[in-house]
C-alpha atoms as a PDB file:
ATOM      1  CA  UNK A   1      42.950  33.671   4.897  1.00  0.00           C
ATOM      2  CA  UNK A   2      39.782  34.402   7.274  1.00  0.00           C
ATOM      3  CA  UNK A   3      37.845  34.116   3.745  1.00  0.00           C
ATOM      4  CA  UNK A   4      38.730  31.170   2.633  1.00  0.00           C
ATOM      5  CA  UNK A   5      38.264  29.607   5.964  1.00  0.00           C
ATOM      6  CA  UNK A   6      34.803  30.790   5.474  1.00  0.00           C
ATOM      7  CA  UNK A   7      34.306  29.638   2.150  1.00  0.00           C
ATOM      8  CA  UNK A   8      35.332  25.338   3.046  1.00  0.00           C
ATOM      9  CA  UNK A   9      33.264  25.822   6.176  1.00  0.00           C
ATOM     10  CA  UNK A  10      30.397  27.119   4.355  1.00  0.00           C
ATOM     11  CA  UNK A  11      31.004  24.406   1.922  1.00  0.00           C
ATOM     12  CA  UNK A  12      31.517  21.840   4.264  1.00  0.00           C
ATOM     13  CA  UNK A  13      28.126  22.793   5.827  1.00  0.00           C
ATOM     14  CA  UNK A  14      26.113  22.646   2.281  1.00  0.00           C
ATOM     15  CA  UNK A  15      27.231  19.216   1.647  1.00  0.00           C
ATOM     16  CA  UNK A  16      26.492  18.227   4.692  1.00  0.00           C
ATOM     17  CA  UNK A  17      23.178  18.990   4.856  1.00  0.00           C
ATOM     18  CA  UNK A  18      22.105  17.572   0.806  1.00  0.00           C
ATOM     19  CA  UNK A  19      21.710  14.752   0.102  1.00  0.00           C
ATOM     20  CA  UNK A  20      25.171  12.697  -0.572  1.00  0.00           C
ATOM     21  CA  UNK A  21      23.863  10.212  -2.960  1.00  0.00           C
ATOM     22  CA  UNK A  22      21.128   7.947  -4.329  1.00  0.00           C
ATOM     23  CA  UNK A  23      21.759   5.386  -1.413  1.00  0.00           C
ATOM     24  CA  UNK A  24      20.654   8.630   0.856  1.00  0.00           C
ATOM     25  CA  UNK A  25      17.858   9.340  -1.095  1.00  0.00           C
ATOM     26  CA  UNK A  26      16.486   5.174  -1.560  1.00  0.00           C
ATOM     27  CA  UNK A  27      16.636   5.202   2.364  1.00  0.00           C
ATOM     28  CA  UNK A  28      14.708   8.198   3.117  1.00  0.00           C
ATOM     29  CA  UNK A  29      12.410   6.736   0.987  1.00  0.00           C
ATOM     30  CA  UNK A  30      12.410   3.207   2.778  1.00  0.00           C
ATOM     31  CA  UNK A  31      11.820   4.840   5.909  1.00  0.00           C
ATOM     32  CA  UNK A  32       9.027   6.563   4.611  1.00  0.00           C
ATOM     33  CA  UNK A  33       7.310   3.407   3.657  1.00  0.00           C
ATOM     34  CA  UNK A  34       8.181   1.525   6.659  1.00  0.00           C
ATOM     35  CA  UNK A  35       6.582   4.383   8.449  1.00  0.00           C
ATOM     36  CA  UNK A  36       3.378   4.515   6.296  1.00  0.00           C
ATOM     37  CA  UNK A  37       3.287   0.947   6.773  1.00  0.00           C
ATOM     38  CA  UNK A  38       4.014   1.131  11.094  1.00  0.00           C
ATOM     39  CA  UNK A  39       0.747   3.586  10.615  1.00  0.00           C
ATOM     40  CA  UNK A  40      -1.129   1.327   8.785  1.00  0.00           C
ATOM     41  CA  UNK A  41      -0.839  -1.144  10.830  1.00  0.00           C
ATOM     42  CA  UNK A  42      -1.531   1.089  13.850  1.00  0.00           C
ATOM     43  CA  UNK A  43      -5.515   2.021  12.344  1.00  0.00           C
ATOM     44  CA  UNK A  44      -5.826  -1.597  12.053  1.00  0.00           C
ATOM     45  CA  UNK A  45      -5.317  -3.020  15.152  1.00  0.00           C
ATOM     46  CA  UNK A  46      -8.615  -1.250  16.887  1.00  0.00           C
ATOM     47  CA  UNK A  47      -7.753  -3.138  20.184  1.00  0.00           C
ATOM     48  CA  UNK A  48      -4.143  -2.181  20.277  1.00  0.00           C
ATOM     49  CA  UNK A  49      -2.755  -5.429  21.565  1.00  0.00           C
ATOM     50  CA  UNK A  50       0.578  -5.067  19.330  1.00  0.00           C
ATOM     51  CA  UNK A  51      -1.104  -8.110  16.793  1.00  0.00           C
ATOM     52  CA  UNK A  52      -3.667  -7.915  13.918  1.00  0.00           C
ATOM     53  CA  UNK A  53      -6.313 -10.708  14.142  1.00  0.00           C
ATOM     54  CA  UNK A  54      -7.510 -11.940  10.982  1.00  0.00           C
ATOM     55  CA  UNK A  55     -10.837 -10.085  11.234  1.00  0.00           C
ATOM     56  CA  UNK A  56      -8.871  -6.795  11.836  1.00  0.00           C
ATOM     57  CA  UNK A  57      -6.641  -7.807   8.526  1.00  0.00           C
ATOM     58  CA  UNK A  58      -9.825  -7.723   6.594  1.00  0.00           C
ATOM     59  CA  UNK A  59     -10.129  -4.343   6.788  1.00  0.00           C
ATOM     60  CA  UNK A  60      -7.128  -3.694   5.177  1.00  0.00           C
ATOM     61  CA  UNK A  61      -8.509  -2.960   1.789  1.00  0.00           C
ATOM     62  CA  UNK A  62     -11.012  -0.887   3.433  1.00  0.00           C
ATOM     63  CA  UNK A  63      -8.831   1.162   5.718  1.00  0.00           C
ATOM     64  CA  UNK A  64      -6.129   1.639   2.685  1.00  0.00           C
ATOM     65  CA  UNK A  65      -9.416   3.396   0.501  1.00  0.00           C
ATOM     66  CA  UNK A  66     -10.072   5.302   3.275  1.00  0.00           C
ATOM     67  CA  UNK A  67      -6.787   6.580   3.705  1.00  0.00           C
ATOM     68  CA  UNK A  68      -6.161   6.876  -0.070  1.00  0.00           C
ATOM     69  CA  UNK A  69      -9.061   9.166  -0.177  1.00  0.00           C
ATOM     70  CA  UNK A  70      -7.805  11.305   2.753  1.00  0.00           C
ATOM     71  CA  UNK A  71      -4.638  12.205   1.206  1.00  0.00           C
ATOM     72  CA  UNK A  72      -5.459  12.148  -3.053  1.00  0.00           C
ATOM     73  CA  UNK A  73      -2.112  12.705  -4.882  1.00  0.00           C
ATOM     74  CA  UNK A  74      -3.992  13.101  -8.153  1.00  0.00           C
ATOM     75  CA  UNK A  75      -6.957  14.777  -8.908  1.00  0.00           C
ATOM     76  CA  UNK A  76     -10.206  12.698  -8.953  1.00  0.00           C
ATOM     77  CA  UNK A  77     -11.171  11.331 -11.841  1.00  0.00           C
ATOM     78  CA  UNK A  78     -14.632  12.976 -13.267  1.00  0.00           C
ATOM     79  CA  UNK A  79     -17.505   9.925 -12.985  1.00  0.00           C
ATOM     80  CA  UNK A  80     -18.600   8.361 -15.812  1.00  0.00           C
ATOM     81  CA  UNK A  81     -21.982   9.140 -17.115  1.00  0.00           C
ATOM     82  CA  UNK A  82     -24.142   6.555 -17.893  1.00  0.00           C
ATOM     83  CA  UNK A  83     -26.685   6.948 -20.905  1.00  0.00           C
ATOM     84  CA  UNK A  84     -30.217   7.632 -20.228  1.00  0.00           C
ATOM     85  CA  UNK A  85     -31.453   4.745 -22.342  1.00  0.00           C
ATOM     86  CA  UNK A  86     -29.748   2.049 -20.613  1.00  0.00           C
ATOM     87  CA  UNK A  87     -31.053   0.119 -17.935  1.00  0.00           C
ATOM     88  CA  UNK A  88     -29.585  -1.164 -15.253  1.00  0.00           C
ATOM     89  CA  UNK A  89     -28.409  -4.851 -15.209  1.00  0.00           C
ATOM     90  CA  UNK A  90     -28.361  -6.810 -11.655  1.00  0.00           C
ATOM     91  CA  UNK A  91     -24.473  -7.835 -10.804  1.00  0.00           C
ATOM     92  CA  UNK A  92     -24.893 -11.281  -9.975  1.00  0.00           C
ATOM     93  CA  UNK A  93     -21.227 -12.090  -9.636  1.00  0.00           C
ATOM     94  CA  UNK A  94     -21.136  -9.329  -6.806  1.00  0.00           C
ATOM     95  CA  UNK A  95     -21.153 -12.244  -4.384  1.00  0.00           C
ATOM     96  CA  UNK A  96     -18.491 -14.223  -6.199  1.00  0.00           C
ATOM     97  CA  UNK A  97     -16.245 -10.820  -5.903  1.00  0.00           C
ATOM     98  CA  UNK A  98     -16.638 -10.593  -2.047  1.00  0.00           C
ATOM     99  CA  UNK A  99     -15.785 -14.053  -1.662  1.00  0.00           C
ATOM    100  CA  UNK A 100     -12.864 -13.908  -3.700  1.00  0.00           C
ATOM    101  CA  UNK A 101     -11.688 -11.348  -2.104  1.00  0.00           C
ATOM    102  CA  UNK A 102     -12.295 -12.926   1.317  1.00  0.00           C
ATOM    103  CA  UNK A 103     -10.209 -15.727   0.086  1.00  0.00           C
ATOM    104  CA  UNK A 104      -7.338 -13.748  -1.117  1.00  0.00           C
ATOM    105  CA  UNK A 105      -7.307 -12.151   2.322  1.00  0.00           C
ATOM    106  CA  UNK A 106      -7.009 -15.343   4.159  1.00  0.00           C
ATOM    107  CA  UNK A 107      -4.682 -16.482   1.780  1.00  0.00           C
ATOM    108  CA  UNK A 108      -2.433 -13.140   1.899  1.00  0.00           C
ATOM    109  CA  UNK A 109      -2.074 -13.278   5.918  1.00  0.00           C
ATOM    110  CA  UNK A 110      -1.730 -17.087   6.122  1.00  0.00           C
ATOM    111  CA  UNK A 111       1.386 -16.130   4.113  1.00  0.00           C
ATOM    112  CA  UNK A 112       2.411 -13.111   6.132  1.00  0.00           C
ATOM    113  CA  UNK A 113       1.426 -15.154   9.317  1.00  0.00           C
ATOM    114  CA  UNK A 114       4.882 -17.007   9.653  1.00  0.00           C
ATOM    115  CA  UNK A 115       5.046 -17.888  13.178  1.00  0.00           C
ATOM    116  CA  UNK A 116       1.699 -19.461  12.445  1.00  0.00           C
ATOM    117  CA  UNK A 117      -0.010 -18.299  15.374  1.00  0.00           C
ATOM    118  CA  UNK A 118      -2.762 -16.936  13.866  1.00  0.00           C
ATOM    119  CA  UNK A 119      -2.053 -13.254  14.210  1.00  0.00           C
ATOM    120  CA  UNK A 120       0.519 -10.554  12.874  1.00  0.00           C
ATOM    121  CA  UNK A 121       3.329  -8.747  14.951  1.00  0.00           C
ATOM    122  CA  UNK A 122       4.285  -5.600  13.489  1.00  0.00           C
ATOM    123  CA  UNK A 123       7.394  -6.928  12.099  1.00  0.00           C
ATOM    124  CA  UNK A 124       5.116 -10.060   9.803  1.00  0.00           C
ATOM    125  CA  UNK A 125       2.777  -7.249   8.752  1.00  0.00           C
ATOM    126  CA  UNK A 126       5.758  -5.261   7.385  1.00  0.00           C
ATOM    127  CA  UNK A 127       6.647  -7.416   4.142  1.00  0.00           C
ATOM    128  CA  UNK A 128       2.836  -6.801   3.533  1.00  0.00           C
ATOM    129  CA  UNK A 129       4.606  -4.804   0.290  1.00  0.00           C
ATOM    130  CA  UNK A 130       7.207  -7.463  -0.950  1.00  0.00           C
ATOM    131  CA  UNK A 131       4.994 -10.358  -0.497  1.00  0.00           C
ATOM    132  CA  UNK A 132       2.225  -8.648  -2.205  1.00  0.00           C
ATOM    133  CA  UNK A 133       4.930  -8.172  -5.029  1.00  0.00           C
ATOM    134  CA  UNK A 134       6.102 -12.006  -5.212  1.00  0.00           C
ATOM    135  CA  UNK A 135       2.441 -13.517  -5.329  1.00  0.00           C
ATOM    136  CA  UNK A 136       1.494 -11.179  -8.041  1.00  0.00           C
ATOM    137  CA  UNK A 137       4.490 -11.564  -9.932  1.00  0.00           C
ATOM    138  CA  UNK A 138       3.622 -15.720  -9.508  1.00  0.00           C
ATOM    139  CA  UNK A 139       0.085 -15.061 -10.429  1.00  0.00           C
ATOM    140  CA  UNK A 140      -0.017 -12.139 -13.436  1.00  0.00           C
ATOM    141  CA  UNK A 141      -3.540 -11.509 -14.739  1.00  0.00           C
ATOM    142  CA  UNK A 142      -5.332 -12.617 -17.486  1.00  0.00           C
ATOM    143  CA  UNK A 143      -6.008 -10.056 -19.922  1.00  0.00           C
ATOM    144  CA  UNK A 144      -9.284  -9.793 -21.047  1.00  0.00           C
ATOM    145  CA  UNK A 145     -10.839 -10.404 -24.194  1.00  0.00           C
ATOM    146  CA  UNK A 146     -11.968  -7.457 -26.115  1.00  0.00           C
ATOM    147  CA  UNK A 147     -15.606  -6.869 -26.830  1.00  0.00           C
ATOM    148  CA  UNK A 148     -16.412  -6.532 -30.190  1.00  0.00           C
ATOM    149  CA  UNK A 149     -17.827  -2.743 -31.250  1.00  0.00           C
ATOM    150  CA  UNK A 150     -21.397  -2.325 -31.939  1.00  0.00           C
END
């Protein structure tokens, strides 16, 4: 009788301690992200007030490489070599990219920014993800054109 008492309460403490179910496992994983997200926004607002100003925002892309390069899940991808007998060529839409990209910015936190007072609380900054998600899902890319072999 003792054994068998053992045996449920052994039991009864394996099940307890794995996971029950996929609805376990999805919100282990949503606190994960919240919490990658709560530290995200923690490196970006340098002067701690609780509230990123736009020019703190801008360094999300920055800050996200930085931390993406910290903490590689896959190993780096070997650079490309470049052959000897090609030169160089200027990037002349360089300036175009930065300014597109300053514009996307501005556009993403106006967005995020639904109180409209011209900064984000933690809790605007956290649908960062989904409304990422719904204005590239509104806007899909272009694919580009092929170049022809040589």
């Amino acid at each position: 009788m003792i054994g068998v008492k053992a045996l449920v309460v052994a039991a009864a403490f394996l099940f307890s301690t794995m996971p029950a179910n996929a609805a376990d496992k999805k919100a282990k994983k949503a606190n994960k992200a919240a919490d990658k997200t709560t530290a995200l926004f923690k490196k970006l607002d340098t002067n701690n007030d609780g509230k990123l100003s736009t020019a703190e925002f801008a360094k999300l892309a920055e800050v996200q490489k930085a931390t993406k390069a910290a903490n590689p899940k896959k190993k780096a991808k070997p650079a490309k070599v470049k052959k000897a007998n090609k030169v160089a060529k200027p990037n002349k839409n360089k300036a175009k990219k930065g300014t597109k990209k300053a514009d996307k910015s501005a556009a993403l936190f106006k967005k995020l920014d639904t109180d409209n007072n011209g900064s984000l609380s933690a809790s605007e900054f956290a649908k960062l993800k989904e409304v990422k998600k719904a204005t590239k899902a509104a806007n899909p890319k272009k694919k580009k054109k092929a170049k022809p072999a040589k």
